[in-house]
C-alpha atoms as a PDB file:
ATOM      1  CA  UNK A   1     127.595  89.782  56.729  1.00  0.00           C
ATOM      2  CA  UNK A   2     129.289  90.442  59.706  1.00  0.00           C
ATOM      3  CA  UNK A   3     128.141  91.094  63.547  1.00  0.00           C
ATOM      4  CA  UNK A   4     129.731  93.159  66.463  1.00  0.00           C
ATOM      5  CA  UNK A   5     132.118  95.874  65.546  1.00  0.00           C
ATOM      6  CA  UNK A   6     130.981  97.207  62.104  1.00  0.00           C
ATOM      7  CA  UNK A   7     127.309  97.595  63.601  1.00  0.00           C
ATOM      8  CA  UNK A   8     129.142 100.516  65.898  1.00  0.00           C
ATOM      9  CA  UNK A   9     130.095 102.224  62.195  1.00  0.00           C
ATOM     10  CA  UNK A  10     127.072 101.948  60.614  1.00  0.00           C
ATOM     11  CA  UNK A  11     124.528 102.891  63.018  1.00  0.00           C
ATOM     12  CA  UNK A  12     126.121 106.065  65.140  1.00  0.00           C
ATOM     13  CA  UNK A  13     122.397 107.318  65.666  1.00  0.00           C
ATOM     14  CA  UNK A  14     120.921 104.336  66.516  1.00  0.00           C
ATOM     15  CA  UNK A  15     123.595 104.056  69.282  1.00  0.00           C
ATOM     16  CA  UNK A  16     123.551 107.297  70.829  1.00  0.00           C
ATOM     17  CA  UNK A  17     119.266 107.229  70.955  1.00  0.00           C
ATOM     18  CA  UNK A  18     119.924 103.548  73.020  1.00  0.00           C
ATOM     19  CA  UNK A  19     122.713 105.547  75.014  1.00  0.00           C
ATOM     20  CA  UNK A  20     120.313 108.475  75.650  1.00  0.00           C
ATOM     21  CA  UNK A  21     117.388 106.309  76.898  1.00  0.00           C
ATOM     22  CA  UNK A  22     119.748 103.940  79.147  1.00  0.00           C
ATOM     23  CA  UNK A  23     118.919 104.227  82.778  1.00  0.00           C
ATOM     24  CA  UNK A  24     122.366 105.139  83.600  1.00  0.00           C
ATOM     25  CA  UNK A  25     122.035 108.401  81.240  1.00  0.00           C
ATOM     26  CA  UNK A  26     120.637 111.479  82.509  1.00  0.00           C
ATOM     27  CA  UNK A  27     117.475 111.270  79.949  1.00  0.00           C
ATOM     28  CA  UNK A  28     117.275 107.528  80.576  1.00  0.00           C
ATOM     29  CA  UNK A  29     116.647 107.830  84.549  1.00  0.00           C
ATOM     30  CA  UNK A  30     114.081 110.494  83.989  1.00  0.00           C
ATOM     31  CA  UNK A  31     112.357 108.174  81.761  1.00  0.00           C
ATOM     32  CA  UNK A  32     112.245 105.405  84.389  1.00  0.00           C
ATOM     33  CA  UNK A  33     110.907 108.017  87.044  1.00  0.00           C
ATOM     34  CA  UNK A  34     108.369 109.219  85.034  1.00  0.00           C
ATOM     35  CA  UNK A  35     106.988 105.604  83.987  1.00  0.00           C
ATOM     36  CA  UNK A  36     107.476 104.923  87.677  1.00  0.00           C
ATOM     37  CA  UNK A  37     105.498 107.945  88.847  1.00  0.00           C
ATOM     38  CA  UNK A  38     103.192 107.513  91.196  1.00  0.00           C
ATOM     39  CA  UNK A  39      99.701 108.263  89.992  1.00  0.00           C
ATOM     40  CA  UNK A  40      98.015 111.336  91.202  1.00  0.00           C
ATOM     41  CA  UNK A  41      95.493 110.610  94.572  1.00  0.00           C
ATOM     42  CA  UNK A  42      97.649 107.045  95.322  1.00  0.00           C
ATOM     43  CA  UNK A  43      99.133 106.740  98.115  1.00  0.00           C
ATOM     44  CA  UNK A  44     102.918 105.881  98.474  1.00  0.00           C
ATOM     45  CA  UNK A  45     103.571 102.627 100.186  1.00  0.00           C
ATOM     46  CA  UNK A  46     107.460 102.433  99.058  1.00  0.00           C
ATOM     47  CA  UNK A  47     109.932 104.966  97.544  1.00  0.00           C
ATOM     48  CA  UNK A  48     113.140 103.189  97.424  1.00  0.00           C
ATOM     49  CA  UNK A  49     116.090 102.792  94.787  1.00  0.00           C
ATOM     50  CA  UNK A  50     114.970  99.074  93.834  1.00  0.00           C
ATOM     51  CA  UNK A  51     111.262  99.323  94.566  1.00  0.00           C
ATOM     52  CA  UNK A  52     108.003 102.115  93.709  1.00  0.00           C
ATOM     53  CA  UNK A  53     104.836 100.952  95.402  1.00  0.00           C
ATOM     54  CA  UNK A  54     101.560 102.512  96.005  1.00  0.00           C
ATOM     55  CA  UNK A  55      97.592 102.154  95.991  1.00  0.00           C
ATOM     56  CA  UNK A  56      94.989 103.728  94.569  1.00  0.00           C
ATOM     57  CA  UNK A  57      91.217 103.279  96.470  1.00  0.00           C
ATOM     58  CA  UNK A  58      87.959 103.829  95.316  1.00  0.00           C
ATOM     59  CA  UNK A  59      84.312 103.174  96.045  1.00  0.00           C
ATOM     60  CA  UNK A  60      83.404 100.370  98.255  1.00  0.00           C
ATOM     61  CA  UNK A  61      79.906  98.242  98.762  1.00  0.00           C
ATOM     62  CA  UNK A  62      78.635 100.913 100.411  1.00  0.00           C
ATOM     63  CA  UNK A  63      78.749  99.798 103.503  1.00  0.00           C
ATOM     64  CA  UNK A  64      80.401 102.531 106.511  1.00  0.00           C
ATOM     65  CA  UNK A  65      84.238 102.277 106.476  1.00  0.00           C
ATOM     66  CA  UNK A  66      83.844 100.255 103.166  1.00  0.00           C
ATOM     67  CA  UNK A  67      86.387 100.512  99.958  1.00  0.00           C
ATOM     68  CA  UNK A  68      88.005  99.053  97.129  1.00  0.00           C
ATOM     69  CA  UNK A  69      91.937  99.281  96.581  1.00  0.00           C
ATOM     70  CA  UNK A  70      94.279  98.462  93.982  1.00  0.00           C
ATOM     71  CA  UNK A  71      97.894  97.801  94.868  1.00  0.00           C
ATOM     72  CA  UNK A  72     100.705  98.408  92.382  1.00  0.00           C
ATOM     73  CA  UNK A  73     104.560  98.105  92.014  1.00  0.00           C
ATOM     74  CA  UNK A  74     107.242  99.337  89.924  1.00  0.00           C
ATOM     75  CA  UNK A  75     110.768  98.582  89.617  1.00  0.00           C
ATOM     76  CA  UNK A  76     113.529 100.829  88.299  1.00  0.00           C
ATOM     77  CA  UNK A  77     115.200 100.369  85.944  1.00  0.00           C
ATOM     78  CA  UNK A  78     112.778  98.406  83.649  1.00  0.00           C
ATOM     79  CA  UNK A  79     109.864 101.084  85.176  1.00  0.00           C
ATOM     80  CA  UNK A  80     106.970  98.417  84.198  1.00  0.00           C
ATOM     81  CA  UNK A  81     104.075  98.869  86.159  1.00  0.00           C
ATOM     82  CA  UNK A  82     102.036  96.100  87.815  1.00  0.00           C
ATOM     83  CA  UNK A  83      98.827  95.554  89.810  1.00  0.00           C
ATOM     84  CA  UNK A  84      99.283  93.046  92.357  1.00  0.00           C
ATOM     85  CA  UNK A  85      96.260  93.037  94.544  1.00  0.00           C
ATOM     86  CA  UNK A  86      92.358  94.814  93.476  1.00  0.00           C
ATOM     87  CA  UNK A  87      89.998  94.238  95.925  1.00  0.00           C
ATOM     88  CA  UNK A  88      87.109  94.163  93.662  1.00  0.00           C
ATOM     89  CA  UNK A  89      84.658  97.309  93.518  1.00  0.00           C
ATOM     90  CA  UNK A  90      82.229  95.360  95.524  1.00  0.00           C
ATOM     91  CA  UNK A  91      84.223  94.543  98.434  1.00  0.00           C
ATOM     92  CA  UNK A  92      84.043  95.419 101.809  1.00  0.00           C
ATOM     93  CA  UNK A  93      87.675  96.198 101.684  1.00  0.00           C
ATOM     94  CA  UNK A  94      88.546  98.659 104.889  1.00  0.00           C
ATOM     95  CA  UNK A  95      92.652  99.100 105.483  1.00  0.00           C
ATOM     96  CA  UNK A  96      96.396  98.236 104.485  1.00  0.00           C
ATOM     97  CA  UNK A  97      98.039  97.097 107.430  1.00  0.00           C
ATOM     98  CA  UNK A  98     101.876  96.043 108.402  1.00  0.00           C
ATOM     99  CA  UNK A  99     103.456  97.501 105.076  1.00  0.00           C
ATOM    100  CA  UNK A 100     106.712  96.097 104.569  1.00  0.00           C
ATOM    101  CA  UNK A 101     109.986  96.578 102.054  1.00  0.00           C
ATOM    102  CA  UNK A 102     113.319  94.785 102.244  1.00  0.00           C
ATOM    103  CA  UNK A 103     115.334  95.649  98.569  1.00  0.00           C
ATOM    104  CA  UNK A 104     112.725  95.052  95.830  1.00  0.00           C
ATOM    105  CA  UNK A 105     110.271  93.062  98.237  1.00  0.00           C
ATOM    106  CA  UNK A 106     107.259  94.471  98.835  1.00  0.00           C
ATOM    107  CA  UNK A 107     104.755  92.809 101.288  1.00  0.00           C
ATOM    108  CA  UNK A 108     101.259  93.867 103.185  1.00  0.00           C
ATOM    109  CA  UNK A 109      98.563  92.294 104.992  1.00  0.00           C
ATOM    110  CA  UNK A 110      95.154  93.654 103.166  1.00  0.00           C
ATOM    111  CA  UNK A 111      91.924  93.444 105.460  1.00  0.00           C
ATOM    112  CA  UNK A 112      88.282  93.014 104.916  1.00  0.00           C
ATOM    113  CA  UNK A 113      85.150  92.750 106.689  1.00  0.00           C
ATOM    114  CA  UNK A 114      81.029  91.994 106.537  1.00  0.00           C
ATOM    115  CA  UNK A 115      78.566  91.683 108.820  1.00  0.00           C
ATOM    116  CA  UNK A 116      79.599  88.260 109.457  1.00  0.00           C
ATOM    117  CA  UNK A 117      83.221  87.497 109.028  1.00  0.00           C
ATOM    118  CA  UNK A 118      86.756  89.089 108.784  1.00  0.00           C
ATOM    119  CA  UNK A 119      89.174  88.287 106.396  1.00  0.00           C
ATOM    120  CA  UNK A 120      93.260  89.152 106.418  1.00  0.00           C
ATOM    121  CA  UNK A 121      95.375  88.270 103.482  1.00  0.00           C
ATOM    122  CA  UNK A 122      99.110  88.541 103.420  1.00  0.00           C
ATOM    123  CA  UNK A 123     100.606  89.114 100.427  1.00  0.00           C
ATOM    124  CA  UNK A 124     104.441  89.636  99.268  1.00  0.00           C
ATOM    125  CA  UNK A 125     105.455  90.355  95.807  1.00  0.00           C
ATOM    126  CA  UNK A 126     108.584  91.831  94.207  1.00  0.00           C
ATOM    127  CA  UNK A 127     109.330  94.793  91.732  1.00  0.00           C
ATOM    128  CA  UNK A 128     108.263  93.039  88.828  1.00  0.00           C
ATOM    129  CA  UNK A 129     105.016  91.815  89.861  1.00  0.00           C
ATOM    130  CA  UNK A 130     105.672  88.410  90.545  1.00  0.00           C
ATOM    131  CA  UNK A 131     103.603  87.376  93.994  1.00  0.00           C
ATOM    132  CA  UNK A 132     105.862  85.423  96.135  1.00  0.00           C
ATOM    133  CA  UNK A 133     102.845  84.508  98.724  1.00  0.00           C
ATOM    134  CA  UNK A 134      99.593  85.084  99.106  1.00  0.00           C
ATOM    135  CA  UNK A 135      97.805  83.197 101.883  1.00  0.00           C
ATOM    136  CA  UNK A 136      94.445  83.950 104.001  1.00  0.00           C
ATOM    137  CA  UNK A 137      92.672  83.771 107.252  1.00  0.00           C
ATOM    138  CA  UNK A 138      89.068  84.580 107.972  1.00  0.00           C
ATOM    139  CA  UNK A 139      87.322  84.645 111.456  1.00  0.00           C
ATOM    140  CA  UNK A 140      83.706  84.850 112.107  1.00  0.00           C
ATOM    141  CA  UNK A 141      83.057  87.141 115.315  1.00  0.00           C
ATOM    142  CA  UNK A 142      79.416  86.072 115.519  1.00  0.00           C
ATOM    143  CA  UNK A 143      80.943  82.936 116.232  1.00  0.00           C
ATOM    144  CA  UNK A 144      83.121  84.300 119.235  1.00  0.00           C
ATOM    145  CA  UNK A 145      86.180  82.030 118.260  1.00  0.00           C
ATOM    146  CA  UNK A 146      88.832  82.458 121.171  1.00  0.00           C
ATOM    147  CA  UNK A 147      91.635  83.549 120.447  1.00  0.00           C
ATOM    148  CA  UNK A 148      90.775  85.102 116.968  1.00  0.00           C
ATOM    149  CA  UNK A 149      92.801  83.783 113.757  1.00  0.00           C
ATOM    150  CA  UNK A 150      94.889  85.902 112.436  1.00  0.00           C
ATOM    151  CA  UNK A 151      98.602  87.006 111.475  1.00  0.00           C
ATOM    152  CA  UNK A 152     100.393  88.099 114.098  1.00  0.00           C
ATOM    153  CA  UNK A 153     103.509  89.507 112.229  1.00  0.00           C
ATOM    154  CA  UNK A 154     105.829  88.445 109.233  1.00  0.00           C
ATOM    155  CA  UNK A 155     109.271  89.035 108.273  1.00  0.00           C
ATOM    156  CA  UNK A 156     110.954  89.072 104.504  1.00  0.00           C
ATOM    157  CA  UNK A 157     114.134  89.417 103.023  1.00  0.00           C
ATOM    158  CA  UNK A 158     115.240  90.714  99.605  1.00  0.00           C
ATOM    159  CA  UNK A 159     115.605  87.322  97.828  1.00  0.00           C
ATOM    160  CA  UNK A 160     112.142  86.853  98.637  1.00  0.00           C
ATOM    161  CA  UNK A 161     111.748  84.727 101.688  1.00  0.00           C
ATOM    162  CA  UNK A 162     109.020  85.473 104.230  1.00  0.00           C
ATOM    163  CA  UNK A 163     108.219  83.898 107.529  1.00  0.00           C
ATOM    164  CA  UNK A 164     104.784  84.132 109.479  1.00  0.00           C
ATOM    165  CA  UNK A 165     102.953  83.908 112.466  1.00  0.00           C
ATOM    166  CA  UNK A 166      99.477  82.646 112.412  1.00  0.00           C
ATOM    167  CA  UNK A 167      96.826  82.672 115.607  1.00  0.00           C
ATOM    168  CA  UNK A 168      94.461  79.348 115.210  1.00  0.00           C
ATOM    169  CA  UNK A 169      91.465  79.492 115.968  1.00  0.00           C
ATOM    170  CA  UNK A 170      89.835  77.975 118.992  1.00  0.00           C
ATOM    171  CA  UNK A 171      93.295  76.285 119.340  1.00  0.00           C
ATOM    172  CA  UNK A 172      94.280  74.747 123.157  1.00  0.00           C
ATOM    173  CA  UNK A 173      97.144  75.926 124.647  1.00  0.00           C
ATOM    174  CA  UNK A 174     100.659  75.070 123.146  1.00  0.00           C
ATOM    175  CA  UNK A 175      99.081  75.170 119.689  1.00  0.00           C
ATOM    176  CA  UNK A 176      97.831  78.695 119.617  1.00  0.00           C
ATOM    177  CA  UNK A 177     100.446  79.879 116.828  1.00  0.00           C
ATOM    178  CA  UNK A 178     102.012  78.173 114.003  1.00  0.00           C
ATOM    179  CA  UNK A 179     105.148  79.789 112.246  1.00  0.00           C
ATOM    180  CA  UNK A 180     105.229  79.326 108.345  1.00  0.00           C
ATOM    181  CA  UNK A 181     108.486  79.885 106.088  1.00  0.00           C
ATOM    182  CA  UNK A 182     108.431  80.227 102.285  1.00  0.00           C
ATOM    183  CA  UNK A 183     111.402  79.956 100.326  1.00  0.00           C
ATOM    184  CA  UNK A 184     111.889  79.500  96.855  1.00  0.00           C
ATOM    185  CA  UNK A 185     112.007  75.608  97.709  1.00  0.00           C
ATOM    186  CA  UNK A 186     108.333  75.866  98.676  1.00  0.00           C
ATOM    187  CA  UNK A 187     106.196  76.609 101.412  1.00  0.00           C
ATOM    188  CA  UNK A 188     106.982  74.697 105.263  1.00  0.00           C
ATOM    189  CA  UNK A 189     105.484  74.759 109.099  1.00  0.00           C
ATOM    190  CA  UNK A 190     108.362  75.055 111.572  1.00  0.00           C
ATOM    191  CA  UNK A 191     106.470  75.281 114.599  1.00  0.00           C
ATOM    192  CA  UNK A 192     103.245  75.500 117.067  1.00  0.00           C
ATOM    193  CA  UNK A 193     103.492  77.070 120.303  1.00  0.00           C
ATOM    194  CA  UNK A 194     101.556  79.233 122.764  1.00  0.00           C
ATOM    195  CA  UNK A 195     103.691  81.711 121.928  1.00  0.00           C
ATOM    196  CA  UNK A 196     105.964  82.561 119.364  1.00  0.00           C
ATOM    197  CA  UNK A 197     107.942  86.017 118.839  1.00  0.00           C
ATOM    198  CA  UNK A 198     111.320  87.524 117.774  1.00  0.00           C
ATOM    199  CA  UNK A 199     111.210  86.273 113.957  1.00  0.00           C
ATOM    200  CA  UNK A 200     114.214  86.935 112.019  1.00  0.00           C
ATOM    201  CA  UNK A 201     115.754  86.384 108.869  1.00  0.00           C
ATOM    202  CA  UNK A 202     119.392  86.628 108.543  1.00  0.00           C
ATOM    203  CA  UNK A 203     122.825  84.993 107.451  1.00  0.00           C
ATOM    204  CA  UNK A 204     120.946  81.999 105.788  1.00  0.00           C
ATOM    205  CA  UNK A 205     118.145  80.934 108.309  1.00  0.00           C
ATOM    206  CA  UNK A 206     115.173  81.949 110.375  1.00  0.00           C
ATOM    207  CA  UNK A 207     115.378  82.262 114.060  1.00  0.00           C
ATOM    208  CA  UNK A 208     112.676  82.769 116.041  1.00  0.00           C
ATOM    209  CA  UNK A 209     111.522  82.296 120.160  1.00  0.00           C
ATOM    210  CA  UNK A 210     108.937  79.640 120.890  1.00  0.00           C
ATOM    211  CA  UNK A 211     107.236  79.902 124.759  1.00  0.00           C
ATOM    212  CA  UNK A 212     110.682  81.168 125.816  1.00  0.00           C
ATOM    213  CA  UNK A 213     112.906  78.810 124.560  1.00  0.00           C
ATOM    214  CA  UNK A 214     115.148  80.309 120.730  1.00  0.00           C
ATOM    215  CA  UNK A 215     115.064  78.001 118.135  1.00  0.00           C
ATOM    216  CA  UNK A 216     116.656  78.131 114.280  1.00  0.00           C
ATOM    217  CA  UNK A 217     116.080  76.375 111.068  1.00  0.00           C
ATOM    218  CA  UNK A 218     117.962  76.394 107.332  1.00  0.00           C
ATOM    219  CA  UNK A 219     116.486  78.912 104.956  1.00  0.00           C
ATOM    220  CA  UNK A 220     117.802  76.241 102.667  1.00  0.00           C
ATOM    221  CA  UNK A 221     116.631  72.818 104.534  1.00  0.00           C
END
């Protein structure tokens, strides 16, 4: 038996139904957009060519400002849809904060609370579900930690690299912040500073400003 060019002859139909449901054809792109549809009562986080995003919330623990939330992607043209986050229905879940997109990255800082701590957890995935990061900081405010832990910002890229700034806790001066990089090589610390601001990625490295003074580093090294 042979392969390739007879197959065309025998199977006409068979070829024109794959044709018909390719995501280039007419019929095939509605398909995607329907299986990427965003559920009705979601909310839209991202609406772009290489990325559908949205979550759905729910019931909490009961307590005021309390609620769970499922987060979930979709990438054209496959049009699979994923959860990548749930809270848990007996969470004290409260808001979505610092939504970002760069090409089919998709990354948010989720935040939680009780009557005794506070919780932030940043997490970037991509179209397909995979999670790139995820990575937490809690804080107790009973305690009265000064300055607070927390992120204060990230940065991605399309291939999938993200950068972040984290507050320590209790930390002296010149080690209030810490910047983090993950790259497909693994995760790193580039640096601790009182301050640190103006991260970028771009043109194969992260650049960022440390208590004035600019400073680079290999996205690769």
């Amino acid at each position: 038996m042979r392969f390739g060019g007879p197959a065309r002859i025998l199977f006409p139909a068979l070829a024109a139904a794959a044709l018909a449901l390719s995501p280039a054809s007419g019929a095939g792109a509605r398909a995607v957009a329907a299986r990427c549809a965003r559920p009705p009562h979601a909310k839209a986080l991202a609406s772009d060519p290489d990325l559908r995003a949205w979550v759905r919330y729910g019931a909490g623990s009961g307590r005021p400002g309390s609620a769970s939330a499922v987060v979930a992607v979709c990438g054209p043209p496959h049009g699979r849809t994923r959860d990548v986050f749930s809270s848990g229905a007996s969470s004290d879940f409260s808001t979505l904060e610092k939504v970002q997109t760069a090409g089919p990255v998709l990354g948010f800082d989720a935040e939680s609370e009780d009557q005794y701590s506070e919780s932030q957890e940043l997490i970037v995935c991509d179209a397909r579900g995979r999670r790139l990061l995820r990575t937490n900081v809690e804080s107790w405010p009973i305690a009265q930690q000064a300055p607070s832990p927390g992120f204060d910002g990230y940065t991605i890229d399309g291939a999938g690299d993200v950068a972040w700034v984290e507050t320590n806790a209790g930390a002296s001066a010149g080690g209030a912040q810490t910047l983090f990089l993950r790259t497909a090589a693994g995760r790193t610390t580039l640096a601790s500073a009182s301050s640190i601001t103006d991260v970028a990625l771009g043109g194969g490295e992260v650049t960022w400003d440390a208590d004035g003074s600019a400073a680079s580093a290999p996205l690769d090294g």
